[in-house]
Protein backbone atom coordinates (compact mmCIF):
# COMPACT_ATOMS: atom_id res chain seq x y z
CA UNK A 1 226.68 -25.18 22.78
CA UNK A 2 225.25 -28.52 21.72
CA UNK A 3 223.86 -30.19 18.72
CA UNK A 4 221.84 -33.84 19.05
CA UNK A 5 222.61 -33.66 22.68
CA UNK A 6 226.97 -33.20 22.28
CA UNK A 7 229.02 -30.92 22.59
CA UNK A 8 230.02 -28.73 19.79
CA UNK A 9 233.53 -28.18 19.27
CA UNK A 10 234.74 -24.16 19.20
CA UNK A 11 236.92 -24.42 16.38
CA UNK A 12 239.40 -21.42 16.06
CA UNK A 13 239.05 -19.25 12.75
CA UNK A 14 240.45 -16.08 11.35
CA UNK A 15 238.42 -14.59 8.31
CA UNK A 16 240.41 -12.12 5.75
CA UNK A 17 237.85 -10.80 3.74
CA UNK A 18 235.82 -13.29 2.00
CA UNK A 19 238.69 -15.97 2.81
CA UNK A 20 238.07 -18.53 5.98
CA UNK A 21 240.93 -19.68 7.78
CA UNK A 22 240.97 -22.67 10.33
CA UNK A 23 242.79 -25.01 12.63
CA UNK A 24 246.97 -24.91 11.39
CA UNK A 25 246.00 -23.12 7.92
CA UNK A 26 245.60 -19.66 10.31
CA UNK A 27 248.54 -17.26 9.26
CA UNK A 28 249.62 -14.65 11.77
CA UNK A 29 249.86 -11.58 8.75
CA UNK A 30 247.34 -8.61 9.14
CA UNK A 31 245.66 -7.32 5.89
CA UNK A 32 244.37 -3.94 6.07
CA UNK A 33 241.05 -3.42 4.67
CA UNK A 34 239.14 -0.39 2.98
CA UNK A 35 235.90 0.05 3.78
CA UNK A 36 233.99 1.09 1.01
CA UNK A 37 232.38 4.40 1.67
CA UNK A 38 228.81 3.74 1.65
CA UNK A 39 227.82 7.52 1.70
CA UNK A 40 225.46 9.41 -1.08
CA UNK A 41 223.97 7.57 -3.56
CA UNK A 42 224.11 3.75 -3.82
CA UNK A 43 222.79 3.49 -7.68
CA UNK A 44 226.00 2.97 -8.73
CA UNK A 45 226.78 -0.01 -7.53
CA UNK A 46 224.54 -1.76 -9.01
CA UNK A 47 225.58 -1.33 -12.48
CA UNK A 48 227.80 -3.26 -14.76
CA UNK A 49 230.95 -1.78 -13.96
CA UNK A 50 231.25 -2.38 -10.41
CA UNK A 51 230.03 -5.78 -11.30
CA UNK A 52 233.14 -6.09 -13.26
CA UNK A 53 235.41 -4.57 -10.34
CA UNK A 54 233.53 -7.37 -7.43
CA UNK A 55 233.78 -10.08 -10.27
CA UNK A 56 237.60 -9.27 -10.33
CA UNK A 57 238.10 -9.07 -6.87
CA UNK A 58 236.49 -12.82 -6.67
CA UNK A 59 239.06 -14.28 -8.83
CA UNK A 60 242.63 -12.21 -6.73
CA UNK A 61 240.94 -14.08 -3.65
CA UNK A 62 240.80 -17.43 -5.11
CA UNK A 63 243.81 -16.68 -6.03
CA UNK A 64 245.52 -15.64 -3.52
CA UNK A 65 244.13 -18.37 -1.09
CA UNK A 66 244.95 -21.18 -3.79
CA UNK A 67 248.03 -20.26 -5.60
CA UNK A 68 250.37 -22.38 -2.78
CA UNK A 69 247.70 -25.41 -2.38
CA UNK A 70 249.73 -28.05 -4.20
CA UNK A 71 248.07 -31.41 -5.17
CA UNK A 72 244.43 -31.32 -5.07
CA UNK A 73 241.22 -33.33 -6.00
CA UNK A 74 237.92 -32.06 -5.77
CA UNK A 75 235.26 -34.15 -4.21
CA UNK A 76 231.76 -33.38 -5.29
CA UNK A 77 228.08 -34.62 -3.95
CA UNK A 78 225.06 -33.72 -2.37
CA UNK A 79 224.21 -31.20 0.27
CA UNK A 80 221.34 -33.01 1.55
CA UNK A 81 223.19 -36.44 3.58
CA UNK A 82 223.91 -36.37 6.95
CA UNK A 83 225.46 -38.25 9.42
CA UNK A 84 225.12 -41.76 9.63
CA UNK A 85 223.74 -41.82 5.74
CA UNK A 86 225.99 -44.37 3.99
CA UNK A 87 226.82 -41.86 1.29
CA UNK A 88 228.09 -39.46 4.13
CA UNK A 89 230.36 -42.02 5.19
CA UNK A 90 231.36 -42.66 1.54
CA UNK A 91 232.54 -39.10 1.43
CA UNK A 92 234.38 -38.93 4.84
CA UNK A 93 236.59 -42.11 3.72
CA UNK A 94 236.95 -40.28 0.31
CA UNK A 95 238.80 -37.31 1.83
CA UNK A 96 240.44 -38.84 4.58
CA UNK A 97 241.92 -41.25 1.85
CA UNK A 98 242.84 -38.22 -0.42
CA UNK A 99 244.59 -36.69 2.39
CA UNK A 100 246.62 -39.64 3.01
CA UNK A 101 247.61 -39.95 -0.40
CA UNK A 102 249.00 -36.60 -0.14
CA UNK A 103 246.38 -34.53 -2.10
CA UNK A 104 244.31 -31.38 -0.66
CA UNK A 105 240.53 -31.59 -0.98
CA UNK A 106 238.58 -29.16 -2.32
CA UNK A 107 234.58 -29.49 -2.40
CA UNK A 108 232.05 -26.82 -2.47
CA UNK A 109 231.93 -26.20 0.97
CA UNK A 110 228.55 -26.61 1.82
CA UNK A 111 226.44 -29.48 3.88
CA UNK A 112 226.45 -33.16 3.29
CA UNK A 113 228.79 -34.79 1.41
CA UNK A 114 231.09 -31.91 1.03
CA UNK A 115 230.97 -31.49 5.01
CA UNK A 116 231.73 -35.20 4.97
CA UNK A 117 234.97 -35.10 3.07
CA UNK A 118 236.31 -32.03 4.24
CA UNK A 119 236.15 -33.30 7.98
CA UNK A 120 237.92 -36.66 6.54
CA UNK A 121 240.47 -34.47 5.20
CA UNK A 122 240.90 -32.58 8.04
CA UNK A 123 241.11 -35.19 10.50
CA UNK A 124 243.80 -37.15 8.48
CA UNK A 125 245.98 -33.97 8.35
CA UNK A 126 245.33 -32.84 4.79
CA UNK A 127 244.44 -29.30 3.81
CA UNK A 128 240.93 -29.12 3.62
CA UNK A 129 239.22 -26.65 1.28
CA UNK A 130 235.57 -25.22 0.68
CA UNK A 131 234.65 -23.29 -2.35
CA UNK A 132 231.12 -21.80 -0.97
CA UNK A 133 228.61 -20.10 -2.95
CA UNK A 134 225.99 -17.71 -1.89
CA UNK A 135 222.79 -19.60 -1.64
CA UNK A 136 219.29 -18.59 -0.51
CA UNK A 137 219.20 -22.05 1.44
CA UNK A 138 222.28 -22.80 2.56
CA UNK A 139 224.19 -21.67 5.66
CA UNK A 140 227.79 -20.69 4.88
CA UNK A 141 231.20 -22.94 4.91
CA UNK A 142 231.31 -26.12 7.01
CA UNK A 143 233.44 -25.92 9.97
CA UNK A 144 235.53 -28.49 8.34
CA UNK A 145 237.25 -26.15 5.84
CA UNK A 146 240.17 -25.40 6.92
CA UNK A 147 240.43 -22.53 3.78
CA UNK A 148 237.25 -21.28 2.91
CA UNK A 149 236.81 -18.71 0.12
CA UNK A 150 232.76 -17.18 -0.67
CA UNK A 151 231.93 -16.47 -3.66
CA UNK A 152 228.82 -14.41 -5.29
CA UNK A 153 229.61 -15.86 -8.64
CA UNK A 154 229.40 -19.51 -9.79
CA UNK A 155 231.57 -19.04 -12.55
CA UNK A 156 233.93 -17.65 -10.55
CA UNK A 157 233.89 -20.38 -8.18
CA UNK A 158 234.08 -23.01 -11.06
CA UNK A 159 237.27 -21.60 -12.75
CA UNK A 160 238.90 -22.25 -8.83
CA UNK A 161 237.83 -25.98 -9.07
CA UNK A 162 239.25 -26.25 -12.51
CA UNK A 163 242.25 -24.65 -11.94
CA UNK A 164 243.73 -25.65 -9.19
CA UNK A 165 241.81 -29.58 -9.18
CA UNK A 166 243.60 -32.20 -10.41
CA UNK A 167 240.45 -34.80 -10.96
CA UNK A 168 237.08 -34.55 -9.60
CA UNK A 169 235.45 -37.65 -7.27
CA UNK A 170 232.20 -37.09 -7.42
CA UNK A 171 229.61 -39.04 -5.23
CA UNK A 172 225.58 -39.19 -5.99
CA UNK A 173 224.01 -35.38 -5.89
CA UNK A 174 221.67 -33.91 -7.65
CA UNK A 175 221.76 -30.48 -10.25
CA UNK A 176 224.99 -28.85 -8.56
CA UNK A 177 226.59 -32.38 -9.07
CA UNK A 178 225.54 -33.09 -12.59
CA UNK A 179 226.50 -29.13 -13.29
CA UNK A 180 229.99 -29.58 -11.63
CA UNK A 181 229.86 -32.97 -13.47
CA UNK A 182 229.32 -31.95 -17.44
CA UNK A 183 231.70 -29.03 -16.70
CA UNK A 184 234.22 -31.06 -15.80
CA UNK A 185 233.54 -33.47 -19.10
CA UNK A 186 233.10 -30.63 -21.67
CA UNK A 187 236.47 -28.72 -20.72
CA UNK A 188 238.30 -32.44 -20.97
CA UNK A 189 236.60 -32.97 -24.15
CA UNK A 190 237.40 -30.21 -25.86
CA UNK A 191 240.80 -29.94 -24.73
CA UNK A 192 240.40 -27.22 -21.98
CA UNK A 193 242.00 -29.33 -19.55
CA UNK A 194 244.17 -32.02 -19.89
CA UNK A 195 245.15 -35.33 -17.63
CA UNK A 196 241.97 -34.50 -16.04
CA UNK A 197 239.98 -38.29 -14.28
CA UNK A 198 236.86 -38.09 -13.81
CA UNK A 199 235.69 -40.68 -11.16
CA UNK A 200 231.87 -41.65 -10.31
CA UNK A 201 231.41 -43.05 -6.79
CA UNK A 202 228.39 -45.37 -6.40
CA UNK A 203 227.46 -47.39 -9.07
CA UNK A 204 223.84 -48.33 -8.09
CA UNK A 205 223.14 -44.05 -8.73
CA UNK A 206 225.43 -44.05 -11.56
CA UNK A 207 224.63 -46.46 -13.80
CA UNK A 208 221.59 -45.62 -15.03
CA UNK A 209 223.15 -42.09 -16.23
CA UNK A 210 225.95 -43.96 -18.09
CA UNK A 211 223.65 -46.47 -19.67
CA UNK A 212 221.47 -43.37 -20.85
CA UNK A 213 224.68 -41.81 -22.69
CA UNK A 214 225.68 -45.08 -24.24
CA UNK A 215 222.74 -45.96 -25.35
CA UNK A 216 220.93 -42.52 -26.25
CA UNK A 217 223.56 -40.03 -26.57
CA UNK A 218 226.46 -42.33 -28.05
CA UNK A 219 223.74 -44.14 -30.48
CA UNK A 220 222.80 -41.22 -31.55
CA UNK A 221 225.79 -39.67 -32.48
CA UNK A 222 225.72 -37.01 -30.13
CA UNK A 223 229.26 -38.15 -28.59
CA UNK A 224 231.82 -40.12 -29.23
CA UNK A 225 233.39 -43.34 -27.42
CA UNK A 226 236.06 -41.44 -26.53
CA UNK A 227 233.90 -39.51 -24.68
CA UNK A 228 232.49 -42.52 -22.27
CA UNK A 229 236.56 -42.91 -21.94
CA UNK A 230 236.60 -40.22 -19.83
CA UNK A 231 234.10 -41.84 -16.99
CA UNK A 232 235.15 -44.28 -14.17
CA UNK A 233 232.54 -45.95 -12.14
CA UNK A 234 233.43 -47.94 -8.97
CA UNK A 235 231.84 -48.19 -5.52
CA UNK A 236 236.06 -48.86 -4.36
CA UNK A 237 237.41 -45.43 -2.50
CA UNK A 238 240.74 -46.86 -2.82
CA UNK A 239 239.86 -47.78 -6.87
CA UNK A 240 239.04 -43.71 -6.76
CA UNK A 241 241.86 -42.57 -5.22
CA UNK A 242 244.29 -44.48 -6.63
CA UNK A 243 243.13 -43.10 -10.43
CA UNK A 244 243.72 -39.73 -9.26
CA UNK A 245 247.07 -41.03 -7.80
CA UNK A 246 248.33 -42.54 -10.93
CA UNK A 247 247.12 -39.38 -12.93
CA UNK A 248 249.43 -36.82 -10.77
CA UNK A 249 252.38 -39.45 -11.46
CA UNK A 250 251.97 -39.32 -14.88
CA UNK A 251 252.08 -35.29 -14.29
CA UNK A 252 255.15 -35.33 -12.54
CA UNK A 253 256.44 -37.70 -15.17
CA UNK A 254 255.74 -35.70 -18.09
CA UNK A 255 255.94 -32.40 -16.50
């Protein structure tokens, strides 16, 4: 196959329900799967119950896929760069430099940016991870993610950044950023999560949202300083990494 006139590479995979598996993250266990039995009526399945049972079975997954992952950082961004964009490029050095720092990289798994750091990852030998969610326009898990998990739910999906991120990087996007974004702040500031950096990559897009909260939000009383504490803007990769790299050695020295 081609794309753009290359060749594509075939990149070897091994799926395990809603769990991706690439490159050296493939494990050579079986799981046996039952099928549900789809005969009779179907009403049932749609009703709050089962919900419960598929919402469950979303968060054993994550779980299960996550629970040996180690050091991670996620990197969020937007879905609509490509190749060649300078924000793209941005993101590929992000993960790449995350991965040689010895973190894993989790992003959301989609297009864009979150391609973009997941293939730096990759390529520099890091565990690469995407988080997808089931979108109407977007097209599964980048072949980049070496362990892919789907997910119906985005709560379900955010509890897996959260738990097993360390700090979130997070390059210019648009709603699913800022979402990912505020989550992030709001469980740091009220004390949901702890040692938790929040860096902003690109301070030409970023500014303008940090001058806003100083001088609306913070003037207004709606936060406090503290709360701007919590925000680090740079255009440095290395400035990035290296606050999530001092925050895991404070970890390690107080845990």
């Amino acid at each position: 196959m081609t794309r753009h006139g290359r060749l594509t590479p075939v990149v070897k995979s091994k799926t395990k329900g809603p769990v991706v598996q690439r490159r050296d993250q493939i494990d050579e266990g079986t799981t046996d799967q039952r099928l549900l039995d789809s005969r009779g009526p179907s009403d049932w399945i749609h009703t709050d119950p089962w919900r419960v049972l598929r919402i469950q079975a979303e968060f054993i997954e994550g779980f299960g896929a996550l629970a040996e992952l180690g050091p991670a950082v996620a990197v969020f961004g937007s879905a609509r760069n490509h190749p060649g964009d300078p924000t793209y490029a941005q993101a590929e050095q992000t993960g790449r430099a995350l991965a040689e720092a010895g973190f894993s990289v989790i992003t959301g798994g989609g297009p864009g940016s979150m391609e973009a750091a997941n293939k730096g990852a990759s390529e520099a030998g890091g565990v690469s991870v995407g988080l997808g969610i089931e979108l109407p326009f977007e097209s599964g898990l980048n072949q980049w993610a070496d362990i892919g998990v789907n997910f119906r739910y985005f709560f379900a999906r955010k509890t897996m950044f959260v738990k097993y991120s360390q700090g979130f990087i997070v390059l210019p996007g648009g709603f699913g950023t800022l979402d990912e974004l505020f989550e992030a702040l709001t469980l740091a500031q009220t004390g949901k999560v702890t040692s938790f950096p929040v860096v902003l990559l690109g301070t030409d897009y970023w500014s303008g949202l940090i001058g806003w909260l100083r001088d609306t939000a913070l003037e207004r009383g709606m936060i406090k300083p503290s709360d701007l504490d919590m925000l680090q803007l740079t255009d440095d990769v290395d400035e990035a990494v290296a606050v999530m790299v001092a925050s895991r050695d404070e970890r390690q020295t107080t845990g």
